[in-house]
N, C-alpha and C. Protein backbone atom coordinates (compact mmCIF):
# COMPACT_ATOMS: atom_id res chain seq x y z
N UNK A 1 -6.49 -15.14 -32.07
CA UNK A 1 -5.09 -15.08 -32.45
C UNK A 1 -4.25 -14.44 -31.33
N UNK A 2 -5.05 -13.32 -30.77
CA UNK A 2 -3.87 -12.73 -29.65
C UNK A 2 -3.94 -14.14 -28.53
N UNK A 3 -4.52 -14.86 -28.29
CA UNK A 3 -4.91 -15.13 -26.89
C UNK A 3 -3.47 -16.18 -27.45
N UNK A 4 -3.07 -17.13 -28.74
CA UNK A 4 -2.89 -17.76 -28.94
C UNK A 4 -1.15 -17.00 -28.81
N UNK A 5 -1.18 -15.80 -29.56
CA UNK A 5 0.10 -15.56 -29.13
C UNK A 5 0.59 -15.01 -27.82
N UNK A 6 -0.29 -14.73 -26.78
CA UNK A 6 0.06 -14.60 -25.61
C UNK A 6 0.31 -15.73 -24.72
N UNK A 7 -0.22 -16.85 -25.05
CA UNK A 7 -0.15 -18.31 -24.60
C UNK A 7 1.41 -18.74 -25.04
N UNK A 8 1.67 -18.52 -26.29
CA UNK A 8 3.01 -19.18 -26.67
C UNK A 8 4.33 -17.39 -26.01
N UNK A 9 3.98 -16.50 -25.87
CA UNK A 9 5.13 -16.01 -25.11
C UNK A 9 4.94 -16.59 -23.41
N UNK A 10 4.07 -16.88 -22.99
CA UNK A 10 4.37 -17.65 -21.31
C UNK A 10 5.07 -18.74 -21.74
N UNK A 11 4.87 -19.61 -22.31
CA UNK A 11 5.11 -20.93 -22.32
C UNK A 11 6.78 -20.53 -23.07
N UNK A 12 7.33 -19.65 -23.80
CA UNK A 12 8.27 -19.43 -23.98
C UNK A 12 9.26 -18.93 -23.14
N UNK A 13 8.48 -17.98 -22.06
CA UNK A 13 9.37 -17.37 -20.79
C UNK A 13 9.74 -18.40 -19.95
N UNK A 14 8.47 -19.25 -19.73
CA UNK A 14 8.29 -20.30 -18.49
C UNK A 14 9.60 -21.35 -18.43
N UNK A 15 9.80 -21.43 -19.97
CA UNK A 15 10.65 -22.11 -20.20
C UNK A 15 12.11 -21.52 -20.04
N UNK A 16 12.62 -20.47 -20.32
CA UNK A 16 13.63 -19.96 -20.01
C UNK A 16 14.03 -19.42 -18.71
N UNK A 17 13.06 -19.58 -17.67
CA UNK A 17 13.29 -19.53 -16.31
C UNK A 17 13.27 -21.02 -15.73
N UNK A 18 12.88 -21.68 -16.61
CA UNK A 18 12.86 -23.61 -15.76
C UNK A 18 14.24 -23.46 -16.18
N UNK A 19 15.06 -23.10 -17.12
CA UNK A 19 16.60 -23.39 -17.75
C UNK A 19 17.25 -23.17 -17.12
N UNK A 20 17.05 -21.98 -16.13
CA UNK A 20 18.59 -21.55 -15.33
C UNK A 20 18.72 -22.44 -14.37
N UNK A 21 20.31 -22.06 -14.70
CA UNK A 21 20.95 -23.04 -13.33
C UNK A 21 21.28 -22.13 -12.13
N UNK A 22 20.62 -23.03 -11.14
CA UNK A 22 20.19 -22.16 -10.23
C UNK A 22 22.03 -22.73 -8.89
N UNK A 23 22.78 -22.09 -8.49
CA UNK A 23 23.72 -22.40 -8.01
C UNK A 23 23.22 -22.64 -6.15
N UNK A 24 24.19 -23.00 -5.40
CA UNK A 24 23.73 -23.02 -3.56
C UNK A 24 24.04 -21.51 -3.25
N UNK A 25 25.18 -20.89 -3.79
CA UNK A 25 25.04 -19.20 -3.26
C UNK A 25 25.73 -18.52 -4.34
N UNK A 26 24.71 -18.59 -5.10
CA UNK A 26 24.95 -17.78 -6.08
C UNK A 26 24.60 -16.10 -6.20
N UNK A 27 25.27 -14.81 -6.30
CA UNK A 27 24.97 -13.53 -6.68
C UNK A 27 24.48 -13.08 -5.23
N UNK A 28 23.65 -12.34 -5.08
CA UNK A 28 23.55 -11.55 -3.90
C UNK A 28 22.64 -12.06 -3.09
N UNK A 29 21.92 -13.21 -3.41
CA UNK A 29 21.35 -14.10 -2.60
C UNK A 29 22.50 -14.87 -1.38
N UNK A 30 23.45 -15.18 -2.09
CA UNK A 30 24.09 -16.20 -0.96
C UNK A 30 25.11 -15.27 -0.64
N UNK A 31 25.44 -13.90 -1.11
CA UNK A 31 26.18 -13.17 -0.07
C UNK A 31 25.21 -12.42 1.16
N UNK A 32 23.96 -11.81 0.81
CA UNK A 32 23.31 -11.93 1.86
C UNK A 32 22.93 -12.83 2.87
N UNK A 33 22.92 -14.53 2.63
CA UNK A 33 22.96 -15.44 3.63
C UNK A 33 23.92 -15.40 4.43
N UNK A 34 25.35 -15.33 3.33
CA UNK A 34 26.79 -15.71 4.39
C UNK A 34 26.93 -14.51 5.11
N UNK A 35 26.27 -13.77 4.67
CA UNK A 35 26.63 -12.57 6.08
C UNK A 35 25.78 -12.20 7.05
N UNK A 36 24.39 -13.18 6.89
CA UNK A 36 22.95 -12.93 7.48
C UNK A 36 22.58 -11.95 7.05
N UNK A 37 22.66 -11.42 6.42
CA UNK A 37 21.88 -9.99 6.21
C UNK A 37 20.05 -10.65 5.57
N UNK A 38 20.43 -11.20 4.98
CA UNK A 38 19.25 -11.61 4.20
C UNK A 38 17.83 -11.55 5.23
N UNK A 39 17.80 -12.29 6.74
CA UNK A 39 17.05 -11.87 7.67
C UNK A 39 16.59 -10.37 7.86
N UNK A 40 17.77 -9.46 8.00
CA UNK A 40 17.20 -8.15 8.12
C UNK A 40 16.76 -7.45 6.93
N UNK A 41 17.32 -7.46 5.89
CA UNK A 41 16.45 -7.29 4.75
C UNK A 41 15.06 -7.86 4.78
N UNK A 42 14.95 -8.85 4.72
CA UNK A 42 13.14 -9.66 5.25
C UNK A 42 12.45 -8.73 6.11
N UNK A 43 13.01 -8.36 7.22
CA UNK A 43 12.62 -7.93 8.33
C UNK A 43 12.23 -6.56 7.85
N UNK A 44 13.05 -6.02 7.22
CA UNK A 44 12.51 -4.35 6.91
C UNK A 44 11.41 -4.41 5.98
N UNK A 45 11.23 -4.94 4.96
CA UNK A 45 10.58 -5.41 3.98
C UNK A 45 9.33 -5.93 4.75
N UNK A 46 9.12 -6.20 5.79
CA UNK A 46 7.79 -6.70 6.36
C UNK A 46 7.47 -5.46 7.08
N UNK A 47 8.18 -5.11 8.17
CA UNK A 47 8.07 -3.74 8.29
C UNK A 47 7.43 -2.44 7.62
N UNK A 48 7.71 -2.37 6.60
CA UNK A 48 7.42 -1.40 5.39
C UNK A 48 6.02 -1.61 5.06
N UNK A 49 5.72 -3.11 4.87
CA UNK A 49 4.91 -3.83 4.42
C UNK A 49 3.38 -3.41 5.61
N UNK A 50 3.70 -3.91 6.79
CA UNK A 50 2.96 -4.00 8.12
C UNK A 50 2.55 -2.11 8.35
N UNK A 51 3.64 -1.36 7.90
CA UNK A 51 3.50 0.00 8.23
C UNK A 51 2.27 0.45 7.10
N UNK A 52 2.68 0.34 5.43
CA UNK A 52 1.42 0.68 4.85
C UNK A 52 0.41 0.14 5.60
N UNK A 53 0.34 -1.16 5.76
CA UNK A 53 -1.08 -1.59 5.90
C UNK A 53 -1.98 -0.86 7.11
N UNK A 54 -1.20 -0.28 7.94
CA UNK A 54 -1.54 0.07 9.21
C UNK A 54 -2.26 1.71 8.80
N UNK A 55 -1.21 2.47 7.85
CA UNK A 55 -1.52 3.36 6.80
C UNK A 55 -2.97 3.34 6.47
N UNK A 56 -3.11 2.69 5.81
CA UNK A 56 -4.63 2.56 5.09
C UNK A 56 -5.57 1.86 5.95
N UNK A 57 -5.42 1.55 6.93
CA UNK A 57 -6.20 0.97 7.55
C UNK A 57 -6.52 2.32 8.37
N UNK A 58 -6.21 2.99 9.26
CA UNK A 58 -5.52 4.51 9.17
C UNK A 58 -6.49 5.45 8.94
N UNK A 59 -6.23 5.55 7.22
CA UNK A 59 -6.83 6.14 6.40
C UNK A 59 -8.38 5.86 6.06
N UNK A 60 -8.98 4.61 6.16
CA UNK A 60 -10.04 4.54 6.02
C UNK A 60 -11.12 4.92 7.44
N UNK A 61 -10.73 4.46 8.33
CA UNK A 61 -10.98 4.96 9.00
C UNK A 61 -11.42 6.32 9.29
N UNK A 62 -10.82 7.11 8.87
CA UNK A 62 -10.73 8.33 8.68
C UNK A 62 -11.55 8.64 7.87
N UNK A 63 -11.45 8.17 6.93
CA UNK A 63 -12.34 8.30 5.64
C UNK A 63 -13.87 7.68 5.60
N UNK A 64 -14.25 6.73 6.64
CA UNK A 64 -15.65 6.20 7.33
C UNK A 64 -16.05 7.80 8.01
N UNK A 65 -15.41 7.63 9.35
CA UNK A 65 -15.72 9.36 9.41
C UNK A 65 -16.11 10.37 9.17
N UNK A 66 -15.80 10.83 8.10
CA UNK A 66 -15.88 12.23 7.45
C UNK A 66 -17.10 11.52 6.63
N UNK A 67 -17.26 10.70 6.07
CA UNK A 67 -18.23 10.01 5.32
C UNK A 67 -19.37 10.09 5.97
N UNK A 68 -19.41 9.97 7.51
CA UNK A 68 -20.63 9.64 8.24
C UNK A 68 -21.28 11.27 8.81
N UNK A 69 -19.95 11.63 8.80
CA UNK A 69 -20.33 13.35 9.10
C UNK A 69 -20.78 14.07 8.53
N UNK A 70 -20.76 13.73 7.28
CA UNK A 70 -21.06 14.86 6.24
C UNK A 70 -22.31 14.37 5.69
N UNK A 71 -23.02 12.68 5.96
CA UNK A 71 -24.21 12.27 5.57
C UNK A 71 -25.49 12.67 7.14
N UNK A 72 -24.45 13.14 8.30
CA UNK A 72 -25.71 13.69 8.76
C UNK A 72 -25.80 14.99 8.87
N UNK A 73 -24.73 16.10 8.41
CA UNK A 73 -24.92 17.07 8.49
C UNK A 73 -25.62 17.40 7.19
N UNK A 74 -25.92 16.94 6.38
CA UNK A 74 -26.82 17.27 4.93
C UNK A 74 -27.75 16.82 5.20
């Protein structure tokens, strides 16, 4: 029964997002185009993106390390 009512709320959302009318520059999408901004927004947003990853990549590293140190000092 749940699976059945979780099936009919997608198929109910799915449907109310196929409905909208979607305009050429509509809301803050097409004022960010007409002013380009929309590029640098992207751009920071990958940025941010590229910086965690570099983060944890980073971090594990780090975390191999101390891992390997502490299995030969015991």
């Amino acid at each position: 029964m749940k699976k059945l009512m979780s099936i009919q709320l997608l198929l109910i959302s799915f449907n109310a997002v196929i409905g909208q009318n979607v305009g050429h520059l509509d809301g803050l999408s097409g004022l960010l185009r007409t002013n380009d901004k929309f590029y640098v927004v992207i751009s920071v947003i990958v940025t941010i993106f590229v910086g965690f990853f570099l983060y944890l990549i980073f971090i594990d590293r780090k975390l191999k390390k101390m891992e390997r140190d502490f299995s030969e000092n015991k």
